[in-house]
Protein backbone atom coordinates (compact mmCIF):
# COMPACT_ATOMS: atom_id res chain seq x y z
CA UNK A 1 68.36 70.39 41.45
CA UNK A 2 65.15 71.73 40.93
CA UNK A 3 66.70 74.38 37.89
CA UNK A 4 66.89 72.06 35.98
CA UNK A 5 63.15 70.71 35.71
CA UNK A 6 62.21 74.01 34.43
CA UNK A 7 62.23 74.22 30.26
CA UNK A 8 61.00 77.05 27.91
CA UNK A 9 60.78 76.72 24.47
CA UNK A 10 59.23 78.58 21.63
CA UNK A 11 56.06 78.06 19.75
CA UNK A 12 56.53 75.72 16.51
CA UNK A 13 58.05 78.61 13.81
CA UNK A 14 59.36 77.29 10.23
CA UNK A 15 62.36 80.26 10.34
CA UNK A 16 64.11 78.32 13.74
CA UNK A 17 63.66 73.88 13.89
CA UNK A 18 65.12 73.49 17.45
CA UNK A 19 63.66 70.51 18.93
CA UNK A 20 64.60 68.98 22.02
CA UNK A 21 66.83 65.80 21.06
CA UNK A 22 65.37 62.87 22.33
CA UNK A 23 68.94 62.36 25.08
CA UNK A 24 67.81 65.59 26.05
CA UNK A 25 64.68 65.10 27.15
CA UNK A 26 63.46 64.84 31.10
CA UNK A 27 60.85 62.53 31.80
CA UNK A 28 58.68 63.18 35.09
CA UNK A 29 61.27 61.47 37.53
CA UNK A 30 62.30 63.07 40.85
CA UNK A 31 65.70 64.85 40.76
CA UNK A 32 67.23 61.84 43.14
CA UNK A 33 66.31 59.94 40.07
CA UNK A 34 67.66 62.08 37.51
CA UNK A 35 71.03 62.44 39.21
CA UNK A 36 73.31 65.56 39.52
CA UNK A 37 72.10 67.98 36.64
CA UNK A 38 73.70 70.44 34.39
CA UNK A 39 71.44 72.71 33.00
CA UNK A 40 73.12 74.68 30.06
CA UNK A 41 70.25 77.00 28.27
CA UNK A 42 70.65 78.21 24.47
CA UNK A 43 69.23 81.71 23.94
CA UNK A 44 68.67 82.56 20.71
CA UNK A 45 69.01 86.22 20.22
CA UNK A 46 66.80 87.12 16.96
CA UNK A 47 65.07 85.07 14.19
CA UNK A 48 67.75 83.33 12.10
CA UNK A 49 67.57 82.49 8.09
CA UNK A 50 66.10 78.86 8.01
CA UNK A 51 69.56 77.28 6.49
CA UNK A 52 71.38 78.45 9.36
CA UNK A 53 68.65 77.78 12.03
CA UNK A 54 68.68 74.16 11.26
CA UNK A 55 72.25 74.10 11.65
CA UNK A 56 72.20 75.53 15.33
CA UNK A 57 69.51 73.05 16.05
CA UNK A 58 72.10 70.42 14.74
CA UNK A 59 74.99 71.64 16.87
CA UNK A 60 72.84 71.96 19.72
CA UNK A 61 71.89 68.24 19.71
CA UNK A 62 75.64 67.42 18.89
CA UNK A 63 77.32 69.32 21.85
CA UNK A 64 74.12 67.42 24.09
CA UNK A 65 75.48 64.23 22.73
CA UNK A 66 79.18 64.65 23.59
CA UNK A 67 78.96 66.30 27.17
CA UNK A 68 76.40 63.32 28.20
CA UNK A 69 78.85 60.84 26.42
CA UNK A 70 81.98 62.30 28.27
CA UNK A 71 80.32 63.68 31.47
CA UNK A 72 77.59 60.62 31.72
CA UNK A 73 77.33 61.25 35.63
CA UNK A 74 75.78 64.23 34.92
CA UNK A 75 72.02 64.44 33.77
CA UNK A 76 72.72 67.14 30.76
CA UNK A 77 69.25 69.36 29.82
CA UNK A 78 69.67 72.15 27.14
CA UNK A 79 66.56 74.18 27.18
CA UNK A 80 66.41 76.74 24.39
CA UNK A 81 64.89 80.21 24.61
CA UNK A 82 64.01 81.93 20.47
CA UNK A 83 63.79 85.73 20.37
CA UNK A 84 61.74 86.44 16.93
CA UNK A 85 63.08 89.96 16.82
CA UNK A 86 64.68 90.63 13.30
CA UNK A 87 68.62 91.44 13.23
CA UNK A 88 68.60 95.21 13.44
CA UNK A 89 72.31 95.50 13.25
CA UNK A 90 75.03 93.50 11.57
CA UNK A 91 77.31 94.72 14.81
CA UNK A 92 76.50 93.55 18.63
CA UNK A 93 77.71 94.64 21.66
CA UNK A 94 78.91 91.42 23.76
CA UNK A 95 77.64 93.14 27.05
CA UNK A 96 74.43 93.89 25.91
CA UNK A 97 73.70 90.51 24.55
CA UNK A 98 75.35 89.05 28.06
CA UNK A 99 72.75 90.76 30.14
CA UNK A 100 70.16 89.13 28.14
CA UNK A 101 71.69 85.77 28.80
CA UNK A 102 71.90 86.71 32.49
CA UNK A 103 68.08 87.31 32.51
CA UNK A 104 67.28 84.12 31.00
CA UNK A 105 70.27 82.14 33.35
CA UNK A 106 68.41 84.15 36.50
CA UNK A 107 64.55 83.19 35.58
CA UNK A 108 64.94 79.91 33.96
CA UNK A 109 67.74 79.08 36.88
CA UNK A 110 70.00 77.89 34.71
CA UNK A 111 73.58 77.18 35.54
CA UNK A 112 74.99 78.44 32.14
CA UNK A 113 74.13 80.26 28.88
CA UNK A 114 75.21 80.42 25.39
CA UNK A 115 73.65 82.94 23.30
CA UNK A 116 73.49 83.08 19.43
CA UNK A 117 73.69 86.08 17.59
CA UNK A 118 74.16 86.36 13.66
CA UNK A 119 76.03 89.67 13.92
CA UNK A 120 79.70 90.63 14.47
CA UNK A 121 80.46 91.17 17.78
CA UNK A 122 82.35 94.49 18.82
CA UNK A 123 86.01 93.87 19.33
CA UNK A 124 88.12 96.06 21.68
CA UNK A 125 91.12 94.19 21.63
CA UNK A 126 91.35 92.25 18.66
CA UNK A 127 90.20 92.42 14.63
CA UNK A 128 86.93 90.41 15.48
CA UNK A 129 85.54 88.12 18.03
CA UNK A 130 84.01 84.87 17.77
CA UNK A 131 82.55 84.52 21.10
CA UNK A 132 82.94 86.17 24.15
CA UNK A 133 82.72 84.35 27.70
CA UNK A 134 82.02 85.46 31.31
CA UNK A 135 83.16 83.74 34.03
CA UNK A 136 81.68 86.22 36.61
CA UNK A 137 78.08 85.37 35.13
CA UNK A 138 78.51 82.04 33.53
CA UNK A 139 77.54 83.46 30.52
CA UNK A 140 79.02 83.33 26.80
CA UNK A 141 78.30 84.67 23.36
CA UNK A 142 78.83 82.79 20.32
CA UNK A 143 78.53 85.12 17.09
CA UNK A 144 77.60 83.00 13.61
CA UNK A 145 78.21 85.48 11.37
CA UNK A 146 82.32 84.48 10.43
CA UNK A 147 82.02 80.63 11.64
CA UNK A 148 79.48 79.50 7.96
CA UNK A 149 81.58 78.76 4.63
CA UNK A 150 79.62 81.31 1.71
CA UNK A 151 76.16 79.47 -0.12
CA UNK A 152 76.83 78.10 -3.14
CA UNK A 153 74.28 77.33 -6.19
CA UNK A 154 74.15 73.92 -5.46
CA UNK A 155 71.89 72.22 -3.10
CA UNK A 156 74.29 70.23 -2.03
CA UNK A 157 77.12 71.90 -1.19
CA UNK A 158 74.74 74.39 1.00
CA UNK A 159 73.68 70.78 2.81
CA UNK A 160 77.68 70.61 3.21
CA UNK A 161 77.69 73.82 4.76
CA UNK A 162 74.99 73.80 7.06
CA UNK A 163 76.86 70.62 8.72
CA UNK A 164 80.17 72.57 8.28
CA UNK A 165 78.53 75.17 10.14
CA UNK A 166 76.88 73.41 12.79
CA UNK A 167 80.42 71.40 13.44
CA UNK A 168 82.27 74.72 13.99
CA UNK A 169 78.81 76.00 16.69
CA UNK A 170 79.82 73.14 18.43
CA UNK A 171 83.37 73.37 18.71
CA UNK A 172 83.57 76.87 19.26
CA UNK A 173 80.46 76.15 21.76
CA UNK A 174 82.75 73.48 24.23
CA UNK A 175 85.65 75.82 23.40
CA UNK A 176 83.55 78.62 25.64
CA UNK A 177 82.53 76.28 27.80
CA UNK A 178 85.93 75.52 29.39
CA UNK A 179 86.34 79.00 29.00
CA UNK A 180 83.10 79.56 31.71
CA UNK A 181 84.76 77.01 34.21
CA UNK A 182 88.23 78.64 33.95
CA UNK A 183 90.41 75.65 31.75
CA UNK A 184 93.67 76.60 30.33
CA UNK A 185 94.15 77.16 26.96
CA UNK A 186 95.98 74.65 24.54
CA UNK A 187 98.40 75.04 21.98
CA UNK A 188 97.66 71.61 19.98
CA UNK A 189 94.98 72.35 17.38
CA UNK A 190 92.84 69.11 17.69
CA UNK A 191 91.89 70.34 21.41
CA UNK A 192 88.56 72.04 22.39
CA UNK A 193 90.84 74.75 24.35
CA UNK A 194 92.86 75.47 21.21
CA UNK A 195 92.11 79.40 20.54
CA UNK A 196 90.78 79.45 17.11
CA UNK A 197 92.49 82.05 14.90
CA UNK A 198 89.94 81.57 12.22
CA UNK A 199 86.73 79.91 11.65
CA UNK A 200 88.41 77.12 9.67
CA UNK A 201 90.15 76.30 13.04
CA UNK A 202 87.62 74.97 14.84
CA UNK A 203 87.19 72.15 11.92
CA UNK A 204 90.39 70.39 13.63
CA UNK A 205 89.35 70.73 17.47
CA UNK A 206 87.95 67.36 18.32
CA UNK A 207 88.94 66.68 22.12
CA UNK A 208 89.67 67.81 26.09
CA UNK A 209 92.61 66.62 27.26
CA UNK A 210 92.90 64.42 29.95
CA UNK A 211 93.77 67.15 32.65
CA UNK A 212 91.23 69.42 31.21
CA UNK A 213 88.37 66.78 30.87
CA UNK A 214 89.35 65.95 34.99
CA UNK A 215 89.48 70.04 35.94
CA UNK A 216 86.38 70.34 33.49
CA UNK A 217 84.56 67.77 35.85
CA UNK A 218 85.47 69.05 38.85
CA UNK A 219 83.90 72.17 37.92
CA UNK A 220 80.78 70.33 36.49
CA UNK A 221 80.82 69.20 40.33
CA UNK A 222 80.53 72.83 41.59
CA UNK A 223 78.12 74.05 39.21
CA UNK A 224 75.71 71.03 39.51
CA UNK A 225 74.84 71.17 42.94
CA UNK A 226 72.28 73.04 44.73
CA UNK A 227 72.79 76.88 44.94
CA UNK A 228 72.30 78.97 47.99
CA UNK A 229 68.84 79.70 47.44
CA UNK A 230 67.66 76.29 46.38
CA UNK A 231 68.62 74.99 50.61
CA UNK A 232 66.67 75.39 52.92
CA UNK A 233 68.69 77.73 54.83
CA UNK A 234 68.40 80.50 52.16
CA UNK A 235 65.42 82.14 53.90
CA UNK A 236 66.84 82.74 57.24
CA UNK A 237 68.87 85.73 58.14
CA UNK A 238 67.80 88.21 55.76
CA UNK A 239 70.14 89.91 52.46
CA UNK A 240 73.12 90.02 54.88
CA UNK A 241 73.68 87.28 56.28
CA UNK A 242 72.81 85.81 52.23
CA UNK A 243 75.54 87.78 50.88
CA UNK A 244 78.15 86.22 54.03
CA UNK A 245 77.07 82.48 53.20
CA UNK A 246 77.04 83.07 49.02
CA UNK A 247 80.78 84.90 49.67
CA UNK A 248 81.66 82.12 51.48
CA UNK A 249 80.41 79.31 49.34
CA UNK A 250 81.64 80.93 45.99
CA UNK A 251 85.00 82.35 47.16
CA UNK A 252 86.79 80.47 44.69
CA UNK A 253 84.14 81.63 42.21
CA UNK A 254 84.67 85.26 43.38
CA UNK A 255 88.85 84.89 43.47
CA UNK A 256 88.86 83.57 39.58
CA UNK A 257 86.52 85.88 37.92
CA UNK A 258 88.59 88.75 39.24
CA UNK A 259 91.64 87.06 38.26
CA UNK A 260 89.92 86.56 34.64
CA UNK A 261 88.63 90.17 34.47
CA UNK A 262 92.63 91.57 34.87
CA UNK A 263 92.00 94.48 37.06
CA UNK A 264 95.89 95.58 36.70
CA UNK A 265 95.25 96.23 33.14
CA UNK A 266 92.56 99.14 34.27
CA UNK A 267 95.44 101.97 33.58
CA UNK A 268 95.89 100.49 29.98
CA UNK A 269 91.98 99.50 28.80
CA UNK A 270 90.44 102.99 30.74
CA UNK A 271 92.34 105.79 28.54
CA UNK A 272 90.19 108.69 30.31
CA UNK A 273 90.93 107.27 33.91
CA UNK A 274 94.80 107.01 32.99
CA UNK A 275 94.53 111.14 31.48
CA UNK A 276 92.68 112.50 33.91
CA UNK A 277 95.09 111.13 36.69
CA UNK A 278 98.29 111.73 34.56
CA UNK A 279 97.39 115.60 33.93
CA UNK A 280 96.67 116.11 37.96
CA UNK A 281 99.75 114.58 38.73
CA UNK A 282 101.35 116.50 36.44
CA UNK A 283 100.07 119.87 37.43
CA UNK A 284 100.59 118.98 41.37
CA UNK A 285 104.16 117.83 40.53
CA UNK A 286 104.96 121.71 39.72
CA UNK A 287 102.54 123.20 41.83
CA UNK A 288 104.85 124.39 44.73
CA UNK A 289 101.53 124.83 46.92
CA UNK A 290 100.82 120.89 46.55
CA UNK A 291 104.33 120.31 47.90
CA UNK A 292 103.85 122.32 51.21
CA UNK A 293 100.18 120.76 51.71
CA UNK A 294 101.54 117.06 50.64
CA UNK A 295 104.77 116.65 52.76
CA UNK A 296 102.62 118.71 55.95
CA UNK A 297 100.16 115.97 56.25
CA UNK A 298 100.53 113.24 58.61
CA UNK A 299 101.29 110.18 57.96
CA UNK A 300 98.36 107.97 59.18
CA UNK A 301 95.64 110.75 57.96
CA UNK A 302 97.45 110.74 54.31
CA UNK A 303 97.09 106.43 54.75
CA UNK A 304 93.52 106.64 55.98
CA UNK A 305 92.79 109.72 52.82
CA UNK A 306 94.54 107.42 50.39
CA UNK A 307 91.98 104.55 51.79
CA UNK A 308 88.92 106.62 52.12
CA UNK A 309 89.47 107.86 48.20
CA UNK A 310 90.29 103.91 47.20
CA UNK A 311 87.06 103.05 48.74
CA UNK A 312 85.16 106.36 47.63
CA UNK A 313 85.80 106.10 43.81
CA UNK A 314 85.23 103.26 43.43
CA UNK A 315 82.02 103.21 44.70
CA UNK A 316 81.25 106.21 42.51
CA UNK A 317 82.44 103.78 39.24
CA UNK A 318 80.21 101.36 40.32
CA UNK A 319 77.42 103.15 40.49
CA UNK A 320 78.51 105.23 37.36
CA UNK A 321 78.80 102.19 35.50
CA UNK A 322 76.34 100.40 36.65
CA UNK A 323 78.71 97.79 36.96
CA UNK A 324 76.15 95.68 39.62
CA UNK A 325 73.46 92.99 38.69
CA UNK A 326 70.01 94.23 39.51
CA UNK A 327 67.36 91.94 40.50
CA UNK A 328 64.50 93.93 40.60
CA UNK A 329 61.98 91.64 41.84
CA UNK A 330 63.46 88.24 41.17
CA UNK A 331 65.01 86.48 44.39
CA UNK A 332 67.98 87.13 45.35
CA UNK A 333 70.77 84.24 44.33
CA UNK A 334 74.27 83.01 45.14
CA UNK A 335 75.04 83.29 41.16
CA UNK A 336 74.10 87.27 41.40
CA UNK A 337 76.19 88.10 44.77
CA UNK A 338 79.04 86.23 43.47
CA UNK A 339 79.05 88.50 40.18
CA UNK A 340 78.49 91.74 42.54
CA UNK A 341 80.48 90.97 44.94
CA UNK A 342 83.56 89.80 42.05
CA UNK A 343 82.57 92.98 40.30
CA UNK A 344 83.04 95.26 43.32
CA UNK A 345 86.87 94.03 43.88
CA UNK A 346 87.32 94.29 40.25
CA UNK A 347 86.90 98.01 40.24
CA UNK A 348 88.46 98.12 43.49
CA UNK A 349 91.48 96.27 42.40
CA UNK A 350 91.88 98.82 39.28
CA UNK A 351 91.57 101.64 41.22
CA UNK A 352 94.09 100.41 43.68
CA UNK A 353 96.69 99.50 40.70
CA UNK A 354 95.86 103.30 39.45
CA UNK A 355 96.92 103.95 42.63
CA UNK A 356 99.90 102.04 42.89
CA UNK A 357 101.14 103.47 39.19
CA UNK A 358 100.56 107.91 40.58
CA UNK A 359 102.99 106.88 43.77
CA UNK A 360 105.35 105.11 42.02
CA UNK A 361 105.02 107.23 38.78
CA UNK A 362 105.80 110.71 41.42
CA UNK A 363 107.74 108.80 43.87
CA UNK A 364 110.71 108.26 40.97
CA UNK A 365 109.47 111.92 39.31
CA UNK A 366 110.40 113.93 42.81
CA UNK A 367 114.00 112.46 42.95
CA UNK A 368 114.85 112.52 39.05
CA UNK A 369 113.57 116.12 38.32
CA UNK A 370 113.22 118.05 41.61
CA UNK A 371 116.36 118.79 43.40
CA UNK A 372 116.87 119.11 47.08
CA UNK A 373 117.37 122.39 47.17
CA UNK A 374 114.23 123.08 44.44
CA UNK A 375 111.56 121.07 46.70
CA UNK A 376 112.79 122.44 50.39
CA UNK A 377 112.36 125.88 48.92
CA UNK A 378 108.80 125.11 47.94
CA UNK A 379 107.85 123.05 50.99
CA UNK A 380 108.29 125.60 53.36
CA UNK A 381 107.33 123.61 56.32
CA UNK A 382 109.31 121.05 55.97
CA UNK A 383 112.38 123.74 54.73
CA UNK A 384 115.92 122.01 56.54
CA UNK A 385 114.13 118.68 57.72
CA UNK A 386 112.96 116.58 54.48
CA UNK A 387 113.41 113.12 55.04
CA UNK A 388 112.54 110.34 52.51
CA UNK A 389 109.43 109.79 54.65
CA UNK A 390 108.04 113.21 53.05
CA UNK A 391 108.67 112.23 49.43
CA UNK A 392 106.49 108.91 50.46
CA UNK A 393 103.76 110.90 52.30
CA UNK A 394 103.70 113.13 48.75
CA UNK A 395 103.48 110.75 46.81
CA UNK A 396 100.48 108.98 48.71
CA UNK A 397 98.79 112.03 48.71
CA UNK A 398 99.17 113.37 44.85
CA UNK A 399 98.47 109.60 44.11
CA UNK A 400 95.39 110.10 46.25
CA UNK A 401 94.04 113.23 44.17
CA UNK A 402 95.08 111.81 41.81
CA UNK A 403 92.32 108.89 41.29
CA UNK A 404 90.00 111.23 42.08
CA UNK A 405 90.12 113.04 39.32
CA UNK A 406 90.63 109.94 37.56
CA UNK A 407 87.37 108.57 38.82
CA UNK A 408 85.80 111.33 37.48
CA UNK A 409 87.48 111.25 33.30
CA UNK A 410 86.71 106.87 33.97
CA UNK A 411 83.14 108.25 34.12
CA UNK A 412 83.02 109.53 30.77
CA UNK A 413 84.23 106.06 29.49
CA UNK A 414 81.07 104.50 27.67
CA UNK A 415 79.25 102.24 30.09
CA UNK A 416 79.42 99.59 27.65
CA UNK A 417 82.89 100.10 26.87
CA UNK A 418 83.64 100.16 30.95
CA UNK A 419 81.41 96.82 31.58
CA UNK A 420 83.16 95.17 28.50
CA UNK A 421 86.12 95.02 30.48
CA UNK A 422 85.00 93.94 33.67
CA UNK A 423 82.75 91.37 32.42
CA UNK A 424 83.96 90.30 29.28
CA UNK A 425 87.61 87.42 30.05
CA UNK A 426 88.69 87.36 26.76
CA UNK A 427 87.67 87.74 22.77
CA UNK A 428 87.99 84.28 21.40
């Protein structure tokens, strides 16, 4: 795997020691001699305070040390990439410090990241979050800044707490690295997969389990051979016929990112999508206009509307949000149509769920609160024939409008906010 030759690392700087362990070093040996490698690359998002520095350079060489003792058929290489940009904020958005790790992942060819960041990291769902993977890019962020006991006046006790601290990096750093290759998590404390309710939980989380060190390698197996656009193949056939072999390669890729980015959930997490739609099916519902047009339509060109709008908005969210990886004028890669393509059904999938919640949501509405008598009178076409059919053709057709008005309140949603939740599995 070619990747993994490639290193970067910063210029000597007293404020960050992260040298290479010596297990982690490549020699100048082919990659048949090397073996099947995993390259997992440490960005480093800003200058950290020289205590705390030395203890990510610790738990670096300490997660190197137990993935090559427990994964030895792998060739394990943890390049590290320093930003020396001072910590502007003491709050980070998770997205924004994910598309930095998917630069670095996409020029250094890496097969994961973990980036480092000293500041809080914005929590939608939960109090605070320390770390946030994605699946879909194979990247995660570990946040510092509630995982180091306080300083204390003695020397020694900070030495304690810069190996406390570098203990907990690691743990929480395997932790996130199941996470990436989709294990389960575990209820028993002592396991990597345990979700840590507080810092001082990842001091008891030791191990994998048998079944998740076997589905761990297995995954190691995917992600260390050669990608799409390392074969030789790659150049023939142009961008399509790339995109049809990366879908096909990655489908299982593609099929658990989606299932990790919960697209059902898009009516809950997107409060302006879920408003906008409510209030037009709410003003159709008693709109005695919308009942003659809805229950008039045909039945195949209300299926093939309801289709065409599926399809239409979310396009328009996608390019809204600019939910997509660009590449400007890197090559393309199987890593980057797996994310768009993922991505794509994400949106699609929450739009179709919207969907699914207007025509159920006016399907039971029609029967409970509009009499016979009250809806024949207003659907004047259909007056002394309505058949259950029309309530379902109505239905399909305010639930239709419906997401695209929706479309248009989800646009207002931050993008930040919006690409949180399609990106973002879970706050650890």
């Amino acid at each position: 795997m070619t990747a993994g030759l490639r290193m970067t690392s910063a210029p000597p700087t007293p404020s960050l020691p992260l040298p290479v362990p010596e297990s982690g070093k490549l020699q100048n040996q082919s990659v048949e001699a090397l073996g099947r490698t995993i390259v997992m690359g440490w960005l480093i998002a800003h200058r950290f305070p020289q205590e705390d520095a030395a203890a990510v350079a610790q738990a670096r060489a300490q997660m190197l040390d137990i993935l090559q003792q427990q994964f030895s058929e792998f060739v394990w290489y943890m390049p590290f990439v320093q930003r020396y940009e001072s910590l502007h904020s003491t709050i980070e958005e998770p997205i924004t410090l994910l598309d930095e790790g998917v630069q670095e992942r996409d020029i250094q060819r890496w097969d994961y990241v973990l980036v480092i960041t000293q500041a809080n990291l914005r929590s939608y769902y939960k109090p605070y979050a320390l770390g946030t993977p994605s699946r879909a890019v194979s990247v995660a962020v570990l946040s510092t800044a509630r995982l180091a006991p306080p300083y204390f006046p003695a020397a020694s006790d900070n030495e304690e707490r810069a190996v406390s601290l570098a203990r907990r990096i690691c743990a929480l750093g395997l932790h996130l690295l199941g996470d990436l290759n989709g294990l389960p998590h575990d209820d028993d404390p002592q396991t990597f997969m345990h979700v840590p309710e507080a810092s001082e939980d990842l001091d008891r989380m030791s191990h994998y389990t048998p079944s998740q060190h076997e589905q761990l390698r297995q995954e190691l197996s995917d992600a260390a051979d050669l990608r799409l656009e390392e074969r030789p193949e790659a150049a023939r056939g142009g961008i399509a016929l790339f995109y049809l072999r990366a879908m096909r390669i990655g489908a299982g890729e593609i099929i658990s990112a989606v299932v990790q980015a919960e697209p059902w959930q898009f009516p809950l997490r997107l409060s302006r999508l879920t408003t906008a739609a409510i209030s037009t099916l709410l003003l159709l519902l008693v709109t005695a206009e919308a009942w003659d047009l809805g229950m008039s339509q045909p039945p195949l060109f209300v299926a093939q509307f309801s289709l065409l709008t599926l399809l239409g908005t979310s396009g328009f969210i996608v390019k809204r949000q600019r939910v997509l990886l660009r590449r400007g004028r890197r090559r393309l890669t199987e890593q980057t149509v797996v994310t768009n393509v993922a991505m794509s059904v994400v949106v699609f999938l929450g739009m179709a769920t919207t969907y699914i919640v207007l025509f159920l949501l006016t399907l039971v509405l029609s029967h409970v609160l509009f009499s016979y008598t009250l809806v024949a009178g207003w659907a004047v076409s259909q007056q002394g024939r309505i058949a259950p059919s029309h309530y379902l053709v109505f239905s399909a057709f305010v639930a239709s409008l419906g997401i695209v008005i929706g479309a248009l309140g989800a646009s207002f949603e931050l993008p930040s906010y919006f690409r949180h939740i399609a990106y973002v599995d879970e706050e650890t």
